[in-house]
Protein backbone atom coordinates (compact mmCIF):
# COMPACT_ATOMS: atom_id res chain seq x y z
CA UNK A 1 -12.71 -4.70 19.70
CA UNK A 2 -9.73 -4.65 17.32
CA UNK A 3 -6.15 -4.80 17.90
CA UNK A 4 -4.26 -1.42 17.31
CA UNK A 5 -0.71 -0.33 16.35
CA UNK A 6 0.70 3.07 17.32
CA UNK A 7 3.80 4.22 14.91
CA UNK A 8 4.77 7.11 17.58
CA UNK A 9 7.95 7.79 16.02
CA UNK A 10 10.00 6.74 13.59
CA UNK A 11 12.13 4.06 15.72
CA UNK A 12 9.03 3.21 18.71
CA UNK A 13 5.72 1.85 18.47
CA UNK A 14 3.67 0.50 20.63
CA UNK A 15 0.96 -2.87 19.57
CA UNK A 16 -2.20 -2.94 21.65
CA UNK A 17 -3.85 -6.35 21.64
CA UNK A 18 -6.74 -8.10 23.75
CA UNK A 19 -4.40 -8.72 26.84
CA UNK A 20 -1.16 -7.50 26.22
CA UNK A 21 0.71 -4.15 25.16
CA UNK A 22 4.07 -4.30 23.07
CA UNK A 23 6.50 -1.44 22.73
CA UNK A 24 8.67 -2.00 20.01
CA UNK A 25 11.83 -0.24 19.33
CA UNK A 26 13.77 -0.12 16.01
CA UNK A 27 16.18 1.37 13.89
CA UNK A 28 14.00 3.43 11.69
CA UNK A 29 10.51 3.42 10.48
CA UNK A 30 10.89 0.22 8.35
CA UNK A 31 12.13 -1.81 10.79
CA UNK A 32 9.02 -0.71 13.29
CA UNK A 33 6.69 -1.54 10.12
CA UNK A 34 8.09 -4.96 10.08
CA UNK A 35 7.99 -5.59 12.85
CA UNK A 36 4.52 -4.55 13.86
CA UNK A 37 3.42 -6.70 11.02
CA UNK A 38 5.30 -9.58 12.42
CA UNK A 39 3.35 -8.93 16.16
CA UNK A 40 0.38 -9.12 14.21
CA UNK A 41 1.34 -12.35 12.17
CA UNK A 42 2.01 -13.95 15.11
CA UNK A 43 -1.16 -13.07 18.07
CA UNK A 44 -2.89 -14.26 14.26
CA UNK A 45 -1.53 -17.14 14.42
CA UNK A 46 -2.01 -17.92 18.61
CA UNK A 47 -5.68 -17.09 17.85
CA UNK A 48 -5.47 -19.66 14.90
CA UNK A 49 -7.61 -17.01 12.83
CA UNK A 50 -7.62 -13.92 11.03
CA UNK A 51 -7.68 -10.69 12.90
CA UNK A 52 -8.36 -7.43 11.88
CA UNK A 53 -6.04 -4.40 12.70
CA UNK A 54 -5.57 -1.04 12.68
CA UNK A 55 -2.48 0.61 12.01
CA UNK A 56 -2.45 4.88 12.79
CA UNK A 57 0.07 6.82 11.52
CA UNK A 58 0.29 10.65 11.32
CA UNK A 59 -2.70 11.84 9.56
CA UNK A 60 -3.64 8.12 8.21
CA UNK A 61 -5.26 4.83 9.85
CA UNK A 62 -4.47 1.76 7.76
CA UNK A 63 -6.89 -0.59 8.53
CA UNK A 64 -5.97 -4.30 7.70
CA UNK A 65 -6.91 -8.07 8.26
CA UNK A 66 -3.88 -9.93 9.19
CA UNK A 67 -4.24 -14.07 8.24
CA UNK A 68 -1.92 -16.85 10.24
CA UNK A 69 -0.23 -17.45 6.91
CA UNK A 70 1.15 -14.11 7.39
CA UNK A 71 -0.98 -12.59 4.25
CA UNK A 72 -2.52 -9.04 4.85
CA UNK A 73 -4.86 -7.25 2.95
CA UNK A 74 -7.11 -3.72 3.15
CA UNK A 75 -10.15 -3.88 4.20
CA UNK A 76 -12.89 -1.18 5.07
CA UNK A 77 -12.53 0.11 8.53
CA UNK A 78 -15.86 0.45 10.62
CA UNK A 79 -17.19 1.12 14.05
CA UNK A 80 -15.35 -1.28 16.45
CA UNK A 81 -13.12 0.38 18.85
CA UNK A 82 -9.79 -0.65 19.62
CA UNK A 83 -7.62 -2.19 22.21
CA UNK A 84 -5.37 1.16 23.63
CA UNK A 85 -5.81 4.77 23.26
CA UNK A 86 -9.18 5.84 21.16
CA UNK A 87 -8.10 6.24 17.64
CA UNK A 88 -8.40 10.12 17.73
CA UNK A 89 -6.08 10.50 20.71
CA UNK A 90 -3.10 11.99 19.47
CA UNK A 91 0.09 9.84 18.74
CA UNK A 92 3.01 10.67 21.12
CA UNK A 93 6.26 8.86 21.40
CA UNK A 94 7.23 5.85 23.31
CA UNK A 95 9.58 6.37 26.50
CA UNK A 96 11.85 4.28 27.34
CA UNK A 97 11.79 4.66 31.14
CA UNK A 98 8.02 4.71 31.34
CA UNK A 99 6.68 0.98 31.09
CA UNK A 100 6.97 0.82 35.11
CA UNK A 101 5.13 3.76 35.78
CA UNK A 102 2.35 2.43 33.05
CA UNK A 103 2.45 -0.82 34.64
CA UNK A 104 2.08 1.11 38.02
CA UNK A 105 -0.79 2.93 36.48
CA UNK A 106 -2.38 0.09 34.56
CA UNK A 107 -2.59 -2.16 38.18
CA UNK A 108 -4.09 0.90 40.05
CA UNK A 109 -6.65 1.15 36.94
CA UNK A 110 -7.58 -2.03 37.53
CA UNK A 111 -8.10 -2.02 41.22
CA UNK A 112 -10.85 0.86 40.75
CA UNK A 113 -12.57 -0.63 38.34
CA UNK A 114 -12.35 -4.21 38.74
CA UNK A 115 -10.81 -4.98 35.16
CA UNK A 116 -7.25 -6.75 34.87
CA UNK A 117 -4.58 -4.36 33.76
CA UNK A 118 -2.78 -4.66 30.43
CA UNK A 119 0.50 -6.46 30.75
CA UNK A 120 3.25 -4.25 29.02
CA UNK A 121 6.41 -5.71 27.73
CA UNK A 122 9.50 -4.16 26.12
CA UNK A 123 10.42 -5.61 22.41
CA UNK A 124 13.92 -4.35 20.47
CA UNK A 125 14.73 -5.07 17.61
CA UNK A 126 16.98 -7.48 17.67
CA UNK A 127 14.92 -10.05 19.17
CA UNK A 128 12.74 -9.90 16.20
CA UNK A 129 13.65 -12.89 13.71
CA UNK A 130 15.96 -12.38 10.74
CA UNK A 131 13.14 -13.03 7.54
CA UNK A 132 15.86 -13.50 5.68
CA UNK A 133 18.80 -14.98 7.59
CA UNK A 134 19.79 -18.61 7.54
CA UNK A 135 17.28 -21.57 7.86
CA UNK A 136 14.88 -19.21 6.87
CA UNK A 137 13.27 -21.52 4.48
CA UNK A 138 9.16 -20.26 4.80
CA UNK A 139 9.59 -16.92 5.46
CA UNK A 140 7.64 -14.97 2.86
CA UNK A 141 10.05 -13.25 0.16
CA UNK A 142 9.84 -9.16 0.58
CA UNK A 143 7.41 -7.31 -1.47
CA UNK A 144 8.91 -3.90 -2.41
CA UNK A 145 6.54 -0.95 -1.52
CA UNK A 146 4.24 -0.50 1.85
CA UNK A 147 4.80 -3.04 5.12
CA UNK A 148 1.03 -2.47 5.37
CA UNK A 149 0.02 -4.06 2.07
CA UNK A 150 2.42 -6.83 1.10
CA UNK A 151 0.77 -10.17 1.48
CA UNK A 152 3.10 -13.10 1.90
CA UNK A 153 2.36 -16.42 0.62
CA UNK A 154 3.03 -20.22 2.72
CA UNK A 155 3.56 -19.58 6.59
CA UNK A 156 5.12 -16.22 7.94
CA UNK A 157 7.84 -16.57 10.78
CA UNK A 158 6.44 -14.60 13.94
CA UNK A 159 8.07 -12.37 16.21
CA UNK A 160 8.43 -13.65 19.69
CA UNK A 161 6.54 -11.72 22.15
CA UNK A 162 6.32 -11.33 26.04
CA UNK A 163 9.36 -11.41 28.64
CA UNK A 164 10.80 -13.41 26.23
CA UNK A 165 11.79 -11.00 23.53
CA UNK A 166 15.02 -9.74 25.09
CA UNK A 167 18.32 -9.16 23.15
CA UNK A 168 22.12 -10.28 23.44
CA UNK A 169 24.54 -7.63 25.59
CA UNK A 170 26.33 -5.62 23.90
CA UNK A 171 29.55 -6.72 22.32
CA UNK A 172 31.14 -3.32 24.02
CA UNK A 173 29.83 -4.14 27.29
CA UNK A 174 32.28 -4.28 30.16
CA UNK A 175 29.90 -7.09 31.60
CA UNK A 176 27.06 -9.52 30.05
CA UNK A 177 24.34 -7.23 31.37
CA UNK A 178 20.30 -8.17 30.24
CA UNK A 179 18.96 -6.02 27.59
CA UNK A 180 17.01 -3.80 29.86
CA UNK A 181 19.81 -2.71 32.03
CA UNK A 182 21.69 -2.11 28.52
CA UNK A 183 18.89 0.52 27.79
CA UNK A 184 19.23 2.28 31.22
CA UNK A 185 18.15 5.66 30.78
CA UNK A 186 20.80 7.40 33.09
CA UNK A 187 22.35 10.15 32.17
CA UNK A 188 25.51 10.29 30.59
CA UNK A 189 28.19 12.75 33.09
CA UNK A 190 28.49 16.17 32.08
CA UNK A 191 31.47 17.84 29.57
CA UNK A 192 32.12 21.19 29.41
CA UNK A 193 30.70 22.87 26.29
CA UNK A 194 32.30 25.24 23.85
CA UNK A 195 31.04 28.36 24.28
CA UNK A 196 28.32 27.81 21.63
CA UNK A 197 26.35 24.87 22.31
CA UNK A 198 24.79 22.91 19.45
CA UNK A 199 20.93 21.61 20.10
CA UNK A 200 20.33 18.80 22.39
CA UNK A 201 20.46 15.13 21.19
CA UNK A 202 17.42 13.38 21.49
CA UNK A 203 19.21 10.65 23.78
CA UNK A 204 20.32 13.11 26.56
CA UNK A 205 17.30 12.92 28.66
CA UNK A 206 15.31 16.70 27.31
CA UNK A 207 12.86 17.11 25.33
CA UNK A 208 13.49 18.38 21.30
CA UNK A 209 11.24 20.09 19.23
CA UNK A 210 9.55 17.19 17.68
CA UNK A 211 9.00 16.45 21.11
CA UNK A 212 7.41 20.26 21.92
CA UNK A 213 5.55 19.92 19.11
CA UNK A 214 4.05 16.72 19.61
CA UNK A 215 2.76 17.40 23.08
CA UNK A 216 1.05 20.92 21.59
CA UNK A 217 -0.57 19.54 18.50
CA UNK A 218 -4.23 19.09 18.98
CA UNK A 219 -5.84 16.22 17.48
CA UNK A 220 -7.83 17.73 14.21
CA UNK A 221 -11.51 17.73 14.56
CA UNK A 222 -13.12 16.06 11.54
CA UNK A 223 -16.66 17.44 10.41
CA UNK A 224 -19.08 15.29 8.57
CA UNK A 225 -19.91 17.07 4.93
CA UNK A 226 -22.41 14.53 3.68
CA UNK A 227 -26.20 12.90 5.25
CA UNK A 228 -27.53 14.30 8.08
CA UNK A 229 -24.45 15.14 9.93
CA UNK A 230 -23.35 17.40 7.52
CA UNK A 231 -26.30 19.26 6.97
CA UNK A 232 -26.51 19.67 10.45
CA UNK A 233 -22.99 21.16 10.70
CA UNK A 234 -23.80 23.63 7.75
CA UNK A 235 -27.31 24.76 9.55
CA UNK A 236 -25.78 25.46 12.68
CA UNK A 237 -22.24 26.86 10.76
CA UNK A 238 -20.15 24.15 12.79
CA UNK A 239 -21.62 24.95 16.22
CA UNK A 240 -23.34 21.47 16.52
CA UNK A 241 -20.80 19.32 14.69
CA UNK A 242 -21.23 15.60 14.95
CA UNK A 243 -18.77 13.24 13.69
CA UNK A 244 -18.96 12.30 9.73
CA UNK A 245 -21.23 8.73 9.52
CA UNK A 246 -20.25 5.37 8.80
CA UNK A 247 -20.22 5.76 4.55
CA UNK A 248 -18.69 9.13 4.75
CA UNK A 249 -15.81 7.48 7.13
CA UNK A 250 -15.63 4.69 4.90
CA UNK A 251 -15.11 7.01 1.27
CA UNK A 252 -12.16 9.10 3.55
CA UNK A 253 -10.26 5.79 4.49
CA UNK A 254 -10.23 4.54 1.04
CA UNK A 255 -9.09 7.75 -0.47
CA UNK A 256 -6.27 7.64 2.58
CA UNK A 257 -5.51 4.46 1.11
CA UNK A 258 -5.06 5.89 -2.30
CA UNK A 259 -3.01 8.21 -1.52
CA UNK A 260 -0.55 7.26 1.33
CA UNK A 261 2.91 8.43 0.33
CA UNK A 262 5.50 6.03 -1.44
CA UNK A 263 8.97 5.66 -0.85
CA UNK A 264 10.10 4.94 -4.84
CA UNK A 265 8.34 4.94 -8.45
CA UNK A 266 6.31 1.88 -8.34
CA UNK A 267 4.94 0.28 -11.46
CA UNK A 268 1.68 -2.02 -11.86
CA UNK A 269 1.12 -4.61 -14.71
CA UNK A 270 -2.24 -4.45 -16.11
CA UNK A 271 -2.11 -8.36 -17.47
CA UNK A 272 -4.55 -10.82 -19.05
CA UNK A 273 -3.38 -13.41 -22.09
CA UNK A 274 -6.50 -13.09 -24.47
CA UNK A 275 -7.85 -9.67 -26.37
CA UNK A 276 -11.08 -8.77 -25.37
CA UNK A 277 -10.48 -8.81 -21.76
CA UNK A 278 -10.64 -5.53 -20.76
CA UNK A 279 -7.41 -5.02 -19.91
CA UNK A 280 -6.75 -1.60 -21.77
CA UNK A 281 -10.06 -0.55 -20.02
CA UNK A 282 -8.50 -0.77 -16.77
CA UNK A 283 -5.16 0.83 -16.96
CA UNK A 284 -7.47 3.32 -18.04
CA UNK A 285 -9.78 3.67 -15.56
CA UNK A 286 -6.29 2.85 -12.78
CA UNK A 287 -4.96 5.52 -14.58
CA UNK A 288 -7.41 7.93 -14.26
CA UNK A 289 -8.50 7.17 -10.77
CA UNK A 290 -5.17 7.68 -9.07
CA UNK A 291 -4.67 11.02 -10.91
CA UNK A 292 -7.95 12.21 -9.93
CA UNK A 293 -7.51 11.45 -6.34
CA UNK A 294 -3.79 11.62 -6.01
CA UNK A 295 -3.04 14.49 -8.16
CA UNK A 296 -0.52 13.69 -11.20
CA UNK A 297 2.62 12.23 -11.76
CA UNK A 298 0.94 8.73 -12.96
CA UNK A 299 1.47 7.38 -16.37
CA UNK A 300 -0.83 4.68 -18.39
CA UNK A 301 2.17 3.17 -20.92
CA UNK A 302 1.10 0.79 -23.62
CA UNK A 303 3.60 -1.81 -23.76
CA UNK A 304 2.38 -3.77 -26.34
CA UNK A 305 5.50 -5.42 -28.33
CA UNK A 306 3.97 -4.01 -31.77
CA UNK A 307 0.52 -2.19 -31.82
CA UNK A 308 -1.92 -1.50 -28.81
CA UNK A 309 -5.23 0.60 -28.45
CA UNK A 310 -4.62 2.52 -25.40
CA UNK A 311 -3.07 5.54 -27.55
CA UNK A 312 -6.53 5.62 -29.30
CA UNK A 313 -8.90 5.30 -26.33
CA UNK A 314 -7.19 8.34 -24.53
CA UNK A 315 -8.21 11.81 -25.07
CA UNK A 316 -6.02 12.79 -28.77
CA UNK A 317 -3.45 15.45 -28.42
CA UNK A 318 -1.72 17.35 -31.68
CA UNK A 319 1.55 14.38 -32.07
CA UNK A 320 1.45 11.31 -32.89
CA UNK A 321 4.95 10.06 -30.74
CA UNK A 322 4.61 6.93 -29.10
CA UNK A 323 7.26 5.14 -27.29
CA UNK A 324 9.02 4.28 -30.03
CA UNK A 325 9.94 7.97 -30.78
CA UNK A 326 10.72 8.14 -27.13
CA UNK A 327 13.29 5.32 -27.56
CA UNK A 328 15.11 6.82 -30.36
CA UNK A 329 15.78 9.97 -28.53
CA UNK A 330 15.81 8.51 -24.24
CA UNK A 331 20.03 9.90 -24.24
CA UNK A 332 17.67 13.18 -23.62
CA UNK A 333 15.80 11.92 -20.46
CA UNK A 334 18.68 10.40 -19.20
CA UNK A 335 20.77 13.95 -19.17
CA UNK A 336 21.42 15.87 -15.75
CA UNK A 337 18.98 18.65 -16.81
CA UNK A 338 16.49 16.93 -18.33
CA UNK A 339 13.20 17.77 -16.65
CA UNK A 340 9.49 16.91 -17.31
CA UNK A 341 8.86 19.25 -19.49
CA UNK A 342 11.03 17.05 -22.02
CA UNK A 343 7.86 14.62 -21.95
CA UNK A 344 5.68 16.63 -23.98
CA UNK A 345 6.54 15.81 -27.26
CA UNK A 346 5.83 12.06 -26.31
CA UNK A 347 3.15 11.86 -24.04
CA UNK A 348 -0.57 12.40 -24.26
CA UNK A 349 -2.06 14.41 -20.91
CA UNK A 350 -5.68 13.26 -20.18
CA UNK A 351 -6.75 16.28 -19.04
CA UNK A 352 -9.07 16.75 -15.99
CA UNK A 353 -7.63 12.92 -15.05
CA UNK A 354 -4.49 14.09 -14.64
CA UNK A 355 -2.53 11.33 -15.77
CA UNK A 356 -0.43 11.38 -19.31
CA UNK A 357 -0.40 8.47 -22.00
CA UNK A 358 2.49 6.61 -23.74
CA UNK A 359 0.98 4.88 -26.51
CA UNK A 360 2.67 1.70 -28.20
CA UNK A 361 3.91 1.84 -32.08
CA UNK A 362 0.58 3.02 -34.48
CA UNK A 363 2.17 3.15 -37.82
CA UNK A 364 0.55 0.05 -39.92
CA UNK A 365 3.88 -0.02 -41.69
CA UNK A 366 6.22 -0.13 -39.41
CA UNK A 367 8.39 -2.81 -38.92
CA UNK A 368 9.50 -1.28 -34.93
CA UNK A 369 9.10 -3.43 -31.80
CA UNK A 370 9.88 -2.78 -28.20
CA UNK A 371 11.82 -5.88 -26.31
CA UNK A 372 12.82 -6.65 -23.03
CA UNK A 373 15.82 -4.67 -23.17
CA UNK A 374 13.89 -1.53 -24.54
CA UNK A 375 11.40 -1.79 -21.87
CA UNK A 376 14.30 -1.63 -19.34
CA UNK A 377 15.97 1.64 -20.88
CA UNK A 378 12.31 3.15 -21.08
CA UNK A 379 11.12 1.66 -17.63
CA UNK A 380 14.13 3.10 -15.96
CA UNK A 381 13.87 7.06 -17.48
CA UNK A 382 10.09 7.36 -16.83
CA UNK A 383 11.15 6.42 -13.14
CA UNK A 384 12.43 9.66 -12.62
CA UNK A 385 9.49 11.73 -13.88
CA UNK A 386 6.28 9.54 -12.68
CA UNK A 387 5.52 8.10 -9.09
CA UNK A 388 3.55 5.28 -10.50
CA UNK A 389 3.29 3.74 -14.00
CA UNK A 390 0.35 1.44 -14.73
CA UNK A 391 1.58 -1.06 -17.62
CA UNK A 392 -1.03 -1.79 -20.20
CA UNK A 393 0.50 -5.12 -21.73
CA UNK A 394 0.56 -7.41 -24.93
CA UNK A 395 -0.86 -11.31 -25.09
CA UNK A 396 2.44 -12.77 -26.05
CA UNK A 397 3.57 -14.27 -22.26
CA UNK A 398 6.55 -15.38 -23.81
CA UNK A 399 7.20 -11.48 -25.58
CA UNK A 400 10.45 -10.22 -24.03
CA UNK A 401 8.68 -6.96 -22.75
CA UNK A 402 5.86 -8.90 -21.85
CA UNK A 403 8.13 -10.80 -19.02
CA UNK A 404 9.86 -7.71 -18.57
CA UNK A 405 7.28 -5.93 -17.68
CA UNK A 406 5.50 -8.46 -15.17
CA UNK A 407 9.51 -8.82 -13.50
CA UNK A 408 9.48 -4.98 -12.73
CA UNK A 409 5.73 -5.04 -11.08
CA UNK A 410 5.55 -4.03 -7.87
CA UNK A 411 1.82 -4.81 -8.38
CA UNK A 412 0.35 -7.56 -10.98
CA UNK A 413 -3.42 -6.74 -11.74
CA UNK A 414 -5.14 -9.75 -13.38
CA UNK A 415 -7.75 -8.54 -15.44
CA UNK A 416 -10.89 -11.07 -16.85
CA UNK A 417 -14.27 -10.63 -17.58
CA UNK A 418 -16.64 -13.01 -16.64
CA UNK A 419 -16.66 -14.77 -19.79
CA UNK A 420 -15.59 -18.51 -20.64
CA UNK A 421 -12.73 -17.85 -23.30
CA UNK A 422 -11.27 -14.53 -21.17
CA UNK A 423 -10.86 -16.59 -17.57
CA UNK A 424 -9.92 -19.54 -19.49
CA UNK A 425 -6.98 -17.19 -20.56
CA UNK A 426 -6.29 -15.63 -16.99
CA UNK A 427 -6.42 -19.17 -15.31
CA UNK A 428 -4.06 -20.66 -17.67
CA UNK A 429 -1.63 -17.56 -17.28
CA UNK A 430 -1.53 -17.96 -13.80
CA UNK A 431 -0.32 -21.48 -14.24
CA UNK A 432 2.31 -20.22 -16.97
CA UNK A 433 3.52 -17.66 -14.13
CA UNK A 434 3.68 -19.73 -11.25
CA UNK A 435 5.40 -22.69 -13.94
CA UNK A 436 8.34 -19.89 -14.88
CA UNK A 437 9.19 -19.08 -11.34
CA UNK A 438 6.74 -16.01 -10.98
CA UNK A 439 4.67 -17.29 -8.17
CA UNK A 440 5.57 -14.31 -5.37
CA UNK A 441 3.95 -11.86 -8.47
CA UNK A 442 0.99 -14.24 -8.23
CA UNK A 443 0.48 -14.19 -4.48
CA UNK A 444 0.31 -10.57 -4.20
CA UNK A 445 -1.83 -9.85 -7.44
CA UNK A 446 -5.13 -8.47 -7.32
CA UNK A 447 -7.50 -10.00 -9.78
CA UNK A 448 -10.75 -7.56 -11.24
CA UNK A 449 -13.93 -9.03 -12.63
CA UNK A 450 -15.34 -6.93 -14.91
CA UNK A 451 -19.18 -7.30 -16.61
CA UNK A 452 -18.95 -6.55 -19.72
CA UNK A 453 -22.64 -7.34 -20.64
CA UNK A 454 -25.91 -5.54 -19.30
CA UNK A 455 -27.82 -7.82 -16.84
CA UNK A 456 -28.13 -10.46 -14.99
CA UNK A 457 -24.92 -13.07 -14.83
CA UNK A 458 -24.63 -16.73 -13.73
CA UNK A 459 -24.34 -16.66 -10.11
CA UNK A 460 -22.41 -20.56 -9.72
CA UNK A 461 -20.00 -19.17 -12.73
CA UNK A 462 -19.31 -15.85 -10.45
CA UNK A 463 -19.08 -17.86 -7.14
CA UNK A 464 -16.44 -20.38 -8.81
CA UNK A 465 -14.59 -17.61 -10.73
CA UNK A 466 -13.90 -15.76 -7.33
CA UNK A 467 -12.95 -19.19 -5.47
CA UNK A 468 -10.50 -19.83 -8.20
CA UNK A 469 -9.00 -16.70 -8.67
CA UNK A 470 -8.89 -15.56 -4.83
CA UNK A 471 -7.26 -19.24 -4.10
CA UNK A 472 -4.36 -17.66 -5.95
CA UNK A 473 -3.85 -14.33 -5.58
CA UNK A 474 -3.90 -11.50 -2.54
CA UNK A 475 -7.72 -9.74 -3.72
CA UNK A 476 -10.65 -10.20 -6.06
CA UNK A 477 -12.42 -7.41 -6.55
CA UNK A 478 -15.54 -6.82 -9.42
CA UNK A 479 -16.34 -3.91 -11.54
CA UNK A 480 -19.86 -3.61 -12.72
CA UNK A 481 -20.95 -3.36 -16.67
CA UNK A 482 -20.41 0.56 -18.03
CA UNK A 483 -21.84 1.30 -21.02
CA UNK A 484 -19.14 4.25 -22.29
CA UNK A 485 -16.79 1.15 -22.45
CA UNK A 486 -18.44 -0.97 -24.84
CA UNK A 487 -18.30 1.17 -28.34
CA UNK A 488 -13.98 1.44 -27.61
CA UNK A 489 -14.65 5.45 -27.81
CA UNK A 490 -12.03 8.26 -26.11
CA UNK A 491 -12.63 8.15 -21.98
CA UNK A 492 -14.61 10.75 -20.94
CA UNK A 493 -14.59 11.01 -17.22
CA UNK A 494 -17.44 13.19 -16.66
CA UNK A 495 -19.73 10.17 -18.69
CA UNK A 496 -18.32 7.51 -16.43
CA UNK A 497 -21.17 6.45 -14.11
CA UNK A 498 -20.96 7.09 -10.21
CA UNK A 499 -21.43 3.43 -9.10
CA UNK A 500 -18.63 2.46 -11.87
CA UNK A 501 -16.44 5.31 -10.37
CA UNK A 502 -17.15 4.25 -7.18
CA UNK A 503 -15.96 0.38 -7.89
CA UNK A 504 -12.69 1.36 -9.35
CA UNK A 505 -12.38 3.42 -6.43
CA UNK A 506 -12.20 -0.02 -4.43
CA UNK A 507 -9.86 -1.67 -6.52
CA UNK A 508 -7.62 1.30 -7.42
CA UNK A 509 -7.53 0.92 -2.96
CA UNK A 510 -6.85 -2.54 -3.38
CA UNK A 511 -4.21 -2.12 -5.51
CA UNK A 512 -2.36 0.83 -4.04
CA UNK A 513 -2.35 -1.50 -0.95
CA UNK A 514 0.14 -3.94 -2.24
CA UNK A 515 2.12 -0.72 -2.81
């Protein structure tokens, strides 16, 4: 079994591990996420291994392995059940005045069928530790983007858990009462109300209609579409309707992965010192995966301080702007009522991929160059028209936009293939990074191997270049050898080879998970 974390609301969760329940409390949904993370840093650490998690939300499971060193990463859920409620039950909200009565519940449980009952224990939030408050000296530095996902590098300070984990009285208090009588739930005395009442507050005892709603939603039925399962469903037009099988499951998680919400634009550096090493290849393929299966609003940008291919390996439109042109006239994206439509002129849509193109400078005379400051300006008005940006880069780690554009990351992708000169190149840019004070971007990378030859490859070379490079950063995933690729010609989607599709599938996942 599995440990399991409930986000039942947007300030109450509940953590389910192998002999104890936690109900957190917090002051909105970030705080829970934190602090769900930090319950599973720390039973991680008790154990003195890595655990794996899952993490349900409304209409998404996250399913993670949590390390003692406080690192998390995706991973592909499977058939294990979990501690708590089955992962289909539906998600209702934590009460406040209810542990007893589970506790009550839980012991008669146990007498009937002979197993010891959970043991239940309040959490709020301010017993949690402060990552960033003073002595704080190991706590891993935030990583913008989903609590799920970030991966934190050294040792992770834990949350406190059992009887423990109580709070200071309130300052307000008439008397230092314990943090559980401060959360009494008794109701506050009656005032007269106007003649027309407003709704009532979620803290006065009644149910709202969040709350209606939640106890009437029924938990949605998933039908398998694919094997056996799904022709079964079709033959018998959903009367006999197993669930889908373990591949199908599998294929659904990852694209939940893919496309969980974000809170912000987030950008991701496509980076890799030496030419040759793919790396235009994969903000392509980045690109084109997360428009496919998220639908739009994602941008491949060639930020290449002079001249870069990615314009050219894109499908061709009627212009020839690049971001140059776009620089010259941004006062026009940065107006009130500019809109997306004022793109157009600049970018290149890709068609059924459904992401657009901003190519670098491709006029052999010009003299034009973008710089650190110029990414910035650009950077900051494509923010407001794309959700996520995936940064094809230059080989200069010392160009101005170069380090620009690794600073804004909110994901570093370290591209190599498995050749001598091209991981030489990634290995010593690693070192350059972590030398210049870039280390956190290092920790949470995710590094892709791509073949770039047909056939077989030297299995000691593979087995030491995934040592080294998953020593250093958060994933190492591996692309397999596509032939489309190798001629430099326009991507055509509908060429692209299922099992190649289906491997930047996993690492578009992996990548959206640090997110």
């Amino acid at each position: 079994m599995i440990a399991q974390a409930r986000i039942t609301s947007d300030t109450t969760a509940a953590v389910h591990l192998a002999d104890e329940t936690l109900e957190i409390t917090g002051a909105d949904l970030a705080e829970i996420r934190d602090q769900v993370k930090q319950a599973f840093i720390a039973s991680a650490k008790e154990v003195e291994h890595a655990i794996d998690v899952v993490i349900v939300e409304p209409d998404v499971h996250h399913h993670l392995r949590v390390e003692p060193s406080g690192r998390i990463t995706g991973r592909t859920g499977d058939d294990r059940p979990p501690f708590g409620p089955a992962l289909e039950d539906p998600l209702s909200p934590a009460s406040a005045d209810s542990t007893a009565e589970q506790e009550a519940i839980g012991t008669a449980t146990g007498e009937i069928t002979g197993l010891r009952p959970a043991r239940t224990h309040r959490r709020r939030a301010a017993a949690m530790p402060d990552p960033g408050g003073a002595g704080s000296t190991d706590a891993p530095a935030p990583v913008s983007g989903s609590a799920w996902a970030a991966a934190s590098s050294g040792s992770a300070r834990s949350a406190p858990s059992g009887p423990s984990a109580s709070s200071a009285p309130s300052a307000s208090s008439a008397s230092p009462a314990p943090a559980e009588e401060a959360e009494s739930d008794a109701a506050p005395p009656k005032r007269p109300l106007p003649a027309r009442t407003a709704p009532a507050a979620a803290d006065d005892g009644r149910p709202t209609l969040q709350d209606l709603q939640r106890s009437t939603a029924r938990p949605t039925s998933v039908r398998a579409t694919r094997g056996w399962q799904g022709v079964l469903t079709r033959l018998t037009r959903g009367l006999i309707s197993p669930p889908p099988g373990r591949k199908e499951r599998s294929d659904t998680e990852r694209l939940e992965r893919i496309r969980r919400p974000l809170d912000g634009p987030r950008n991701i550096a496509v980076v890799n010192l030496k030419g040759g090493a793919h790396k235009t290849t994969a903000s392509l393929m980045v690109g084109a995966t997360l428009g496919v299966t998220r639908g739009g609003n994602v941008l491949a940008w060639d930020n290449n301080e002079t001249r870069g291919t990615l314009g050219w390996r894109g499908i061709p439109t009627d212009h020839h702007r690049t971001a140059v042109d776009l620089l010259h006239d941004i006062d026009r994206l940065r107006a009130p009522e500019a809109s997306s439509a004022d793109l157009d002129p600049y970018v290149r849509p890709q068609g059924e991929m459904r992401f657009d193109i901003l190519a670098s400078d491709e006029d052999p005379g010009s003299a034009a160059s973008i710089d650190g400051e110029a990414f910035a300006g650009l950077d900051d008005a494509l923010s407001r028209f794309y959700r996520i940006k995936v940064i094809d880069t230059g080989n200069n780690v010392r160009a101005s936009n170069w380090l620009a554009a690794v600073r804004s990351a909110d994901q570093l992708v370290i591209v190599s293939t498995v050749r001598e000169d091209t991981f030489n190149a990634a290995a010593w840019m690693i070192d350059e990074l972590r030398a210049t004070g870039l280390a956190d971007q290092v920790e949470h990378a995710v590094t892709i191997l791509s073949h770039g030859a047909k056939g077989r490859f030297d299995e000691s070379l593979r087995s030491r270049l995934l040592a080294h490079f998953g020593a250093h950063t958060r994933a190492v995933t591996e692309v397999p050898y596509e032939p489309q690729f190798v001629d430099g010609s326009h991507l055509d989607w509908s060429r692209v080879s299922p099992a190649t599709k289906e491997a930047w599938l996993d690492a578009t996942a992996l990548i959206v998970d640090g997110l």
